[in-house]
Protein backbone atom coordinates (compact mmCIF):
# COMPACT_ATOMS: atom_id res chain seq x y z
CA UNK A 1 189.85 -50.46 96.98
CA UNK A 2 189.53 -46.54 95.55
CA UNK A 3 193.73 -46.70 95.82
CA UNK A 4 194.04 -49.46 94.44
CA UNK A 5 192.12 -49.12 91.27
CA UNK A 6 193.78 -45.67 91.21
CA UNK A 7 197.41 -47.42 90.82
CA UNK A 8 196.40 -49.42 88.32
CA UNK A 9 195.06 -46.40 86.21
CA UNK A 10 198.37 -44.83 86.41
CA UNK A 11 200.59 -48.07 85.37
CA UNK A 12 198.70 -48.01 82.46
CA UNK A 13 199.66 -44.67 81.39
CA UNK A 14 203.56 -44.97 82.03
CA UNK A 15 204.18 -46.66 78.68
CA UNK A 16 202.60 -43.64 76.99
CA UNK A 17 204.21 -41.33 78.97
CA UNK A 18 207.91 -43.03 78.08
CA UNK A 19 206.94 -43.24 74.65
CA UNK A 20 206.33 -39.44 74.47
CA UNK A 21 209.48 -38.68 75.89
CA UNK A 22 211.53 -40.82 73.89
CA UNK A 23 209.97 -38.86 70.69
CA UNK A 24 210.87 -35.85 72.30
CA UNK A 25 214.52 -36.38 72.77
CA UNK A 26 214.23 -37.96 69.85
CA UNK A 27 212.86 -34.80 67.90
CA UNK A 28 215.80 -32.38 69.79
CA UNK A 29 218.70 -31.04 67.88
CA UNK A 30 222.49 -33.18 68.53
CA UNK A 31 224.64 -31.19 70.63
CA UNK A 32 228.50 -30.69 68.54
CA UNK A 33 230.99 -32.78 69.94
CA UNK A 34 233.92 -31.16 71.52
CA UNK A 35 236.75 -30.45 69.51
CA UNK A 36 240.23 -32.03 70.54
CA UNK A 37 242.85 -29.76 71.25
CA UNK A 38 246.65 -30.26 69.90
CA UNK A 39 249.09 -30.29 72.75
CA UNK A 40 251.33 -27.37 71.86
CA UNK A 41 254.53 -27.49 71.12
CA UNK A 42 257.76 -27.17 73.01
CA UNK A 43 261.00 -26.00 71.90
CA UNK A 44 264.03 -28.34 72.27
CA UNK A 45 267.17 -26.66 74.05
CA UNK A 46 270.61 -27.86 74.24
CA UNK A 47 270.16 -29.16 77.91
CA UNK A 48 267.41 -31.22 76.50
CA UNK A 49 269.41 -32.80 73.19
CA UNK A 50 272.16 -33.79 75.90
CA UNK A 51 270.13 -35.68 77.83
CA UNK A 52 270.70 -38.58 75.33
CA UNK A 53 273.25 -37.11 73.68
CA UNK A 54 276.26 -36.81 75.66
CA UNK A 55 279.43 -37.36 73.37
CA UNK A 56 278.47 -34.77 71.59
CA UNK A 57 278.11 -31.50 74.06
CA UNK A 58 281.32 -32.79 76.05
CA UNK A 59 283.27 -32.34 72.48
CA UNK A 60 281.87 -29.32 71.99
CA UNK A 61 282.95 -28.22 75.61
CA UNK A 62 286.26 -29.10 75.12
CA UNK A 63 287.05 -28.46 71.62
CA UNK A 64 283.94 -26.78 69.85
CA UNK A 65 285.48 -24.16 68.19
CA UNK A 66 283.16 -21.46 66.99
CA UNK A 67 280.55 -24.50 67.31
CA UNK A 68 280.89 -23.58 70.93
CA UNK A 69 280.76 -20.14 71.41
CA UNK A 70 277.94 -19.50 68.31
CA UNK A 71 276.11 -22.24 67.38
CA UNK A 72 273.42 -24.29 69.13
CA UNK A 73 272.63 -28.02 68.67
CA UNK A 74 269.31 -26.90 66.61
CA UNK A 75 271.20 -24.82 64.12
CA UNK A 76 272.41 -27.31 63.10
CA UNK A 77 270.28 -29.87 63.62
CA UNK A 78 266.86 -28.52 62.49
CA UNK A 79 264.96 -31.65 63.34
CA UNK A 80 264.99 -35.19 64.82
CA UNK A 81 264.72 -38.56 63.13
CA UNK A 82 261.92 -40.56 62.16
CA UNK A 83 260.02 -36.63 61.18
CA UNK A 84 262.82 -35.54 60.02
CA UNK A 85 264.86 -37.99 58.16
CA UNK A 86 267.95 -35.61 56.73
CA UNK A 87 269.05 -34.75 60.53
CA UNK A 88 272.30 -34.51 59.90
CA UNK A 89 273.78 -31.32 58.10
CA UNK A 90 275.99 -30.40 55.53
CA UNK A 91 278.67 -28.33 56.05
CA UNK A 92 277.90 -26.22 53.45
CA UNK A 93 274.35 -24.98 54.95
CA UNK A 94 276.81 -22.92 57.21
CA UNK A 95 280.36 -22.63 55.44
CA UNK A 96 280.16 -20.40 52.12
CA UNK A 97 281.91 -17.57 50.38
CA UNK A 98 285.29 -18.85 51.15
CA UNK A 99 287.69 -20.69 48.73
CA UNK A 100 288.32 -23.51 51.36
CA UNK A 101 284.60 -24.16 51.38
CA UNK A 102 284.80 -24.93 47.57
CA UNK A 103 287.18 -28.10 48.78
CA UNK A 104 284.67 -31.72 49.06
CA UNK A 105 284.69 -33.79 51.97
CA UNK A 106 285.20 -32.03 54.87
CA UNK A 107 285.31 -34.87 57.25
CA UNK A 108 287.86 -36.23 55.42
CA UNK A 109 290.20 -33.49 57.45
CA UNK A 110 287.49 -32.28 60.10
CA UNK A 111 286.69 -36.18 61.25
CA UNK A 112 284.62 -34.34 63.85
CA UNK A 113 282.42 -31.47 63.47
CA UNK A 114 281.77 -31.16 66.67
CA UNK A 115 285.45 -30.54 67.14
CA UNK A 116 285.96 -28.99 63.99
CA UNK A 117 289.54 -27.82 64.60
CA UNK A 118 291.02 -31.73 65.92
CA UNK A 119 292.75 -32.16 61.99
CA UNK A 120 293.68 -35.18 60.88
CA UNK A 121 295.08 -35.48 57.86
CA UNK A 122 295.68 -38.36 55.49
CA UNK A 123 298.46 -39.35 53.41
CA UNK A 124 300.44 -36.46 51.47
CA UNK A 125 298.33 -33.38 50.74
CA UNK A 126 299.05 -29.97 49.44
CA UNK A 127 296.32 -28.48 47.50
CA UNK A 128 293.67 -28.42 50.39
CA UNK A 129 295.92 -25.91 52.59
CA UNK A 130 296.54 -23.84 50.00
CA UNK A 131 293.14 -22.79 50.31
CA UNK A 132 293.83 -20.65 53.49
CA UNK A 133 298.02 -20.84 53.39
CA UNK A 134 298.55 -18.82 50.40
CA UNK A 135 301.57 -16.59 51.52
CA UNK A 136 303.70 -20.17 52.27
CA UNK A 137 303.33 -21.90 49.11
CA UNK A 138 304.24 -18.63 47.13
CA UNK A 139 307.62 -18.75 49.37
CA UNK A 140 307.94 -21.86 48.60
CA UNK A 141 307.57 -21.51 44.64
CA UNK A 142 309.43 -18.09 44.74
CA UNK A 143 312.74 -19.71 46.69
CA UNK A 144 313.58 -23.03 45.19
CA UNK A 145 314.78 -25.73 47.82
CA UNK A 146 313.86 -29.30 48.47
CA UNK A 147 311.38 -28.15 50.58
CA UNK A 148 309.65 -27.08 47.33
CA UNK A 149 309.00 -30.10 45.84
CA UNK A 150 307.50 -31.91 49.28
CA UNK A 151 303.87 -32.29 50.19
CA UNK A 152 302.72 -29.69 52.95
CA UNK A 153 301.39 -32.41 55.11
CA UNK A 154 305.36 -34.29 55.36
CA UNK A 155 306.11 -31.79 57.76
CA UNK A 156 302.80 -30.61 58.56
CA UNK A 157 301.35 -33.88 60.01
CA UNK A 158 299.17 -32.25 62.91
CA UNK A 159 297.04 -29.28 62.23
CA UNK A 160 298.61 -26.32 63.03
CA UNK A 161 301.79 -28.31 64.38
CA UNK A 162 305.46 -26.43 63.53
CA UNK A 163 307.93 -28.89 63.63
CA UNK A 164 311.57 -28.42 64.83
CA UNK A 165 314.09 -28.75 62.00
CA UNK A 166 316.61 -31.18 63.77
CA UNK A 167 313.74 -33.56 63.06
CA UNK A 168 314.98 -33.84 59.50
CA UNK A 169 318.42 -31.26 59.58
CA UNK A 170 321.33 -31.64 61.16
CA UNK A 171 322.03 -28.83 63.41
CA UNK A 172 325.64 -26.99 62.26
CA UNK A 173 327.07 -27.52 65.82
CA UNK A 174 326.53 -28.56 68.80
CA UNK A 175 326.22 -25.84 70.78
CA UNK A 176 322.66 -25.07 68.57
CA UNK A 177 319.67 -25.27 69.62
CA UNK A 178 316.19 -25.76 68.00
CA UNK A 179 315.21 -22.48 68.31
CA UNK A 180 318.20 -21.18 66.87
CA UNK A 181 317.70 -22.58 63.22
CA UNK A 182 315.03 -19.94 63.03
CA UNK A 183 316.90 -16.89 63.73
CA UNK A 184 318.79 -17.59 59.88
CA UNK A 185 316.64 -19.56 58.30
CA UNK A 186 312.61 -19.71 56.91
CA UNK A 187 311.19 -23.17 56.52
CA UNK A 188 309.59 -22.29 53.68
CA UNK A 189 312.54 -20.61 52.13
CA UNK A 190 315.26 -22.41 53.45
CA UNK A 191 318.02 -21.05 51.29
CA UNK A 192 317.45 -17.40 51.60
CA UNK A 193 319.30 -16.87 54.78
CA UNK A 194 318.37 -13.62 56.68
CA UNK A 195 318.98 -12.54 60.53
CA UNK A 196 318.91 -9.24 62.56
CA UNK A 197 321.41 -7.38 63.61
CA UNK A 198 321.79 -8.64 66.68
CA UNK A 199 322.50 -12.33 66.21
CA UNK A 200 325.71 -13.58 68.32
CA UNK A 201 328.74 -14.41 66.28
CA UNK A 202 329.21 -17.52 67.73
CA UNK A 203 325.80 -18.49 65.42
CA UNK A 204 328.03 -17.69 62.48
CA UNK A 205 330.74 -19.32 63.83
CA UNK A 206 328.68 -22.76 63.43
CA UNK A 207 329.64 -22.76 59.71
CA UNK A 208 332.58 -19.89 59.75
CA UNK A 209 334.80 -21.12 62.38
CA UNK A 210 338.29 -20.12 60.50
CA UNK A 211 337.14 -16.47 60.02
CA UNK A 212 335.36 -16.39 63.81
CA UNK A 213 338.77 -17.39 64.84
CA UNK A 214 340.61 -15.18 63.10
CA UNK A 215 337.94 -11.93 64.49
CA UNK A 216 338.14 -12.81 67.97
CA UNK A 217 341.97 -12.84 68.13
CA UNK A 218 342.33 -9.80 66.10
CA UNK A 219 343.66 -7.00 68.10
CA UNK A 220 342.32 -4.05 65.52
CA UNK A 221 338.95 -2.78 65.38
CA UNK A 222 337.13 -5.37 63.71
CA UNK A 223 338.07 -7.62 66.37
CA UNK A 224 335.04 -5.57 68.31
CA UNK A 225 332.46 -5.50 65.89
CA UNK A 226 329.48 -8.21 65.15
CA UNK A 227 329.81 -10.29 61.96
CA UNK A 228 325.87 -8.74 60.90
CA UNK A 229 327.62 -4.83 61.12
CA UNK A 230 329.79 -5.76 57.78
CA UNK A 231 327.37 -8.38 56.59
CA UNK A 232 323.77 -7.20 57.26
CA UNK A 233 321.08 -9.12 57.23
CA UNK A 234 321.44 -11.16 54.57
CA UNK A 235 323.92 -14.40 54.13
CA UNK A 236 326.69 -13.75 51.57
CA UNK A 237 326.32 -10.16 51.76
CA UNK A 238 330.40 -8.95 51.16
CA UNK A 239 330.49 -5.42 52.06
CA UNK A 240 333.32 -3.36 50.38
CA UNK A 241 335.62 -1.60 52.55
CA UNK A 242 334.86 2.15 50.92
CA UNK A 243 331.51 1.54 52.60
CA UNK A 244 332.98 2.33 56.03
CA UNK A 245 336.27 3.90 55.39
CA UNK A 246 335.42 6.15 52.13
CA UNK A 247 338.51 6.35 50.30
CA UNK A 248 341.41 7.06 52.80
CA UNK A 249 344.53 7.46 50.67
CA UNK A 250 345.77 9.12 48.28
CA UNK A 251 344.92 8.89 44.51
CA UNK A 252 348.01 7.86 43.55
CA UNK A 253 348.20 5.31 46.49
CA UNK A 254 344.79 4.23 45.74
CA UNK A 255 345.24 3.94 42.01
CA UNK A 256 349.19 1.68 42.79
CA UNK A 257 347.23 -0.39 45.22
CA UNK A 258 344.07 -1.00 43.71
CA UNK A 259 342.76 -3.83 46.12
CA UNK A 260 342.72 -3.17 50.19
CA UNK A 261 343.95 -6.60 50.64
CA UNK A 262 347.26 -6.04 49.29
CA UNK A 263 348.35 -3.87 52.41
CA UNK A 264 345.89 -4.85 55.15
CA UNK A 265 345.40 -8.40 54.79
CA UNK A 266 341.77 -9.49 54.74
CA UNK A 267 339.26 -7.59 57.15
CA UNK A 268 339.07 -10.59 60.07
CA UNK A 269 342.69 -10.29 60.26
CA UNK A 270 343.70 -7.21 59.58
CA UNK A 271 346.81 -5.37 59.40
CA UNK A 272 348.86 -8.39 61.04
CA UNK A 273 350.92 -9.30 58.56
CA UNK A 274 353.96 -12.23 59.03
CA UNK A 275 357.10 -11.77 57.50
CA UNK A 276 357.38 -14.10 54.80
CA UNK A 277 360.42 -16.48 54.99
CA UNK A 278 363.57 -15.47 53.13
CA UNK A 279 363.58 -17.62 50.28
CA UNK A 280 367.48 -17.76 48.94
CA UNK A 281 368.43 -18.00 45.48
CA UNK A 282 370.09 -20.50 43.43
CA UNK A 283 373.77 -20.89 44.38
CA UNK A 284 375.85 -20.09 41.55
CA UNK A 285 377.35 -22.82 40.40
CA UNK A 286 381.41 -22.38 39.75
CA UNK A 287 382.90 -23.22 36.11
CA UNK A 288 384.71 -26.68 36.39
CA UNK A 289 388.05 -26.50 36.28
CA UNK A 290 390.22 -27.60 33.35
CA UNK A 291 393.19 -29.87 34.13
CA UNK A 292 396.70 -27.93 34.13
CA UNK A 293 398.48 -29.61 31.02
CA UNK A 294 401.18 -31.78 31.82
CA UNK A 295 404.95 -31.10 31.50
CA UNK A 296 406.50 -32.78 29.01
CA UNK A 297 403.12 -33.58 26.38
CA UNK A 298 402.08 -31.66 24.30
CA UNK A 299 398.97 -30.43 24.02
């Protein structure tokens, strides 16, 4: 019975006890909460852009440019849409200090600036390659041809592309090739007609056949020589022949025959001369004769 009345003693002071130790806990200072930490940041490389974007570094690969060599994908692109809405460069962040920079809208050449230097260009232009061409166009405005008054990009279709002149000229034989036309004649000064020293005769025989002829059968000196060792390196260049031969004769000689020609011929020929025909004279015509007077009347 003593236990008993013992438990029941001690039920009734639970209730107490939980109600002092709910005031307690209730009376202690709040803990802080933990807190959060950011994730940290990780730094994007190129492997990682291309594992979405894969047009991109495979154009760069093949035709990047500078863009390949230089420049990384988050040079250029400095962030990533939807934080960063204005993703996508302009050229000018990069390109200054250069008068083709000043030119607007790049992609309207460069379609592709990841392969900057594939040009395409569109319908007849000039002014833009000016920018970097300057010493052509000043040919070109210092030599007056046709090739003057056309648009750079009617020969010039591809970047960088030098087209053969046969594509518009007719070469001046048949025996000339492409390559040839250059040896004479700049494209962008078509009409001054230079060559070196060494250029075969039979190039100059392409428009000078009658005075090629002429050389190659002659059996005098000249008959050896190049046309370009009388007329050096430029077309229409008419050397005189004191140049060579000083002044051989005698003053008096020199002074009767004032012109080389009129004893040697003309220098691709020279010195073999052909007797002129003998041109004969008028017959002389004899007085008609008068009628002897018959005997018998007089006269």
């Amino acid at each position: 019975m003593k236990n008993v009345s013992h438990l029941r003693r001690l039920l009734l002071l639970v209730p107490g006890l939980l109600l002092a130790a709910s005031a307690a806990f209730a009376d202690a200072p709040a803990k802080p909460a933990a807190a959060k930490v950011a994730p940290a940041k990780v730094a994007l490389g190129n492997d990682d852009c291309a594992k979405c974007h894969t047009a991109q570094p495979e154009a760069i690969a093949a035709a990047g440019g500078k863009h390949k060599s230089s420049v990384g994908c988050t040079d250029c692109h400095t962030g990533h849409r939807p934080a960063s809405a204005k993703n996508i460069p302009e050229c000018s962040n990069c390109h200054t200090g250069k008068p083709h920079y000043k030119i607007t809208g790049c992609l309207g050449c460069h379609k592709n600036p990841h392969t900057p230097l594939a040009i395409t260009f569109t319908g007849s232009l000039t002014d833009p390659c000016l920018s970097c061409h300057t010493p052509q166009i000043t040919q070109l405005r210092d030599n007056k041809s046709k090739h003057t008054l056309l648009a750079c990009t009617i020969c010039h279709r591809v970047h960088r592309q030098l087209p053969q002149c046969v594509q518009c000229h007719k070469a001046h034989s048949a025996e000339m090739t492409p390559a040839d036309c250059k040896q004479c004649h700049k494209p962008h000064m078509p009409k001054a007609v230079t060559y070196a020293g060494t250029i075969s005769n039979k190039a100059c025989a392409a428009c000078h056949q009658k005075a090629f002829t002429l050389l190659t059968a002659s059996k005098a000196k000249h008959g050896k020589l190049a046309c370009a060792f009388c007329h050096k390196e430029k077309h229409k260049t008419v050397p005189k022949c004191q140049d060579c031969h000083g002044t051989p004769h005698p003053a008096g000689m020199m002074a009767k025959f004032g012109k080389c020609g009129d004893c040697h011929g003309i220098a691709h020929d020279i010195n073999n001369f052909v007797d002129a025909p003998k041109v004969e004279g008028p017959k002389a015509v004899e007085p008609a004769k008068k009628d002897a007077p018959k005997k018998g009347k007089k006269q």
